[in-house]
Protein backbone atom coordinates (compact mmCIF):
# COMPACT_ATOMS: atom_id res chain seq x y z
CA UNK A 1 -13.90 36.66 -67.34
CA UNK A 2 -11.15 37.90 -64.94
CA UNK A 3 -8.03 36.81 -63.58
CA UNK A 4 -5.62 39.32 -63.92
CA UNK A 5 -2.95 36.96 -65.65
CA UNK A 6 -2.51 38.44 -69.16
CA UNK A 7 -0.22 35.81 -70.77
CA UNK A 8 -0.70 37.14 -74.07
CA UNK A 9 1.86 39.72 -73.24
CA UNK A 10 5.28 37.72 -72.59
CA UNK A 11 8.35 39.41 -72.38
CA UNK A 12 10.70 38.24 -75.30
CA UNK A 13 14.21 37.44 -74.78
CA UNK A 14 16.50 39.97 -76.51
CA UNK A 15 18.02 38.40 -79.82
CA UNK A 16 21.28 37.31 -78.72
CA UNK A 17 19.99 35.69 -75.42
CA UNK A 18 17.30 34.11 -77.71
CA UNK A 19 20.29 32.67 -79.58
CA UNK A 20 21.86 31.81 -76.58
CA UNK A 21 19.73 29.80 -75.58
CA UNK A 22 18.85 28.00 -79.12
CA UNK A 23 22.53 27.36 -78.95
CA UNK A 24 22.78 25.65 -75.67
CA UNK A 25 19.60 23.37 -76.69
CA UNK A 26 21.17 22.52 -80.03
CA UNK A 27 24.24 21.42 -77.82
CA UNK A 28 22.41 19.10 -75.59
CA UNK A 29 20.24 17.93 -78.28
CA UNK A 30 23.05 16.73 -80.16
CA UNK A 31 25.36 15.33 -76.79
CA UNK A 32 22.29 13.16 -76.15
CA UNK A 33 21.84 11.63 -79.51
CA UNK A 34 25.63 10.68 -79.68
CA UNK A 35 25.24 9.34 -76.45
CA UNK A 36 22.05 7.42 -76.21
CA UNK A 37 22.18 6.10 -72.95
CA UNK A 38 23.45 8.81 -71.08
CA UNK A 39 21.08 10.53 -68.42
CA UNK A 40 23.01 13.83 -67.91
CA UNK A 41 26.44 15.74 -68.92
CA UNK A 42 28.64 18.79 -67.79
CA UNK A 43 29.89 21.67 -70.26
CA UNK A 44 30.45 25.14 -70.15
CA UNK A 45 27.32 27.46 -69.95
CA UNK A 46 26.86 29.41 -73.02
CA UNK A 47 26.61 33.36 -71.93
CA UNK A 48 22.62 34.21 -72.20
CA UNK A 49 21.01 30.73 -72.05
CA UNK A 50 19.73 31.01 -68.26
CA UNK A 51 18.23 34.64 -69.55
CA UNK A 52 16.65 37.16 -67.79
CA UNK A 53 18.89 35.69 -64.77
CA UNK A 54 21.97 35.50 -65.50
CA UNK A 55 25.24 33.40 -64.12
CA UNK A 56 28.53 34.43 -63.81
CA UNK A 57 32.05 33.68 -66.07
CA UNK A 58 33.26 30.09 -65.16
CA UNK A 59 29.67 28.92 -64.50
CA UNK A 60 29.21 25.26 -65.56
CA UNK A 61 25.67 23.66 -66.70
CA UNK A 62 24.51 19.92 -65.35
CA UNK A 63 22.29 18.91 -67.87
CA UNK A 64 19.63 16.54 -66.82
CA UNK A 65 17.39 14.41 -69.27
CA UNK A 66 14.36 13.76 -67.56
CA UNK A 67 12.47 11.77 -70.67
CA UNK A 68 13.33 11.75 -74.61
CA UNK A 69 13.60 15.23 -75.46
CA UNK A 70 12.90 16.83 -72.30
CA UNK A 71 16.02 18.57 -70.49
CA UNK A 72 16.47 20.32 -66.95
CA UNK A 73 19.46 22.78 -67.30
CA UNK A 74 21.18 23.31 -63.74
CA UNK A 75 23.90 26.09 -63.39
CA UNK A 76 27.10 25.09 -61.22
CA UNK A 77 28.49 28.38 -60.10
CA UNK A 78 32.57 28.14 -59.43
CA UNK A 79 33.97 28.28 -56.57
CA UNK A 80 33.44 31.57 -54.84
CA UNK A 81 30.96 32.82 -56.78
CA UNK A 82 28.39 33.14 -54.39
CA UNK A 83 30.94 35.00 -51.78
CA UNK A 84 31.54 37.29 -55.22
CA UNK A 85 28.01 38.02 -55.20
CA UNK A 86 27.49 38.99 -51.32
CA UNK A 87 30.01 41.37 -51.73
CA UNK A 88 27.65 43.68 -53.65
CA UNK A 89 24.36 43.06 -51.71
């Protein structure tokens, strides 16, 4: 049967981004059970976690929890960073 969609062949993080983004799921694991009735936080983005994009130094992370143990991660660039960016296109 065809489809063309071979999703047996994923593309694996590299190990450190893999880590990276273990790392920022331990974090938000562990701010939400401290904090039971919070709904979302701010901290720094660890380096890697949004992998294969990536975000640039100073980048802050909104994190949203939608329902127990499901998160939404949502990168807040700093100011500038998008004028940064257009300067290479």
């Amino acid at each position: 049967a065809g489809g063309g969609c071979d999703m047996s062949a994923r593309i694996k993080p590299p190990p450190l981004c893999q880590a990276a983004m273990d790392r920022a799921s331990d974090l938000d694991r562990a701010y939400f059970r401290r904090h039971p009735r919070a709904r979302q936080y701010r901290r720094p983005q660890v380096q890697g976690e949004f992998w294969p994009a990536s975000a640039p130094p100073g980048t802050e992370v909104d994190v949203l929890l939608l329902a127990p143990g499901v998160r939404a991660r949502v990168p807040v660039l700093p100011t500038g960073a998008l004028d940064d960016a257009e300067r290479w296109n």
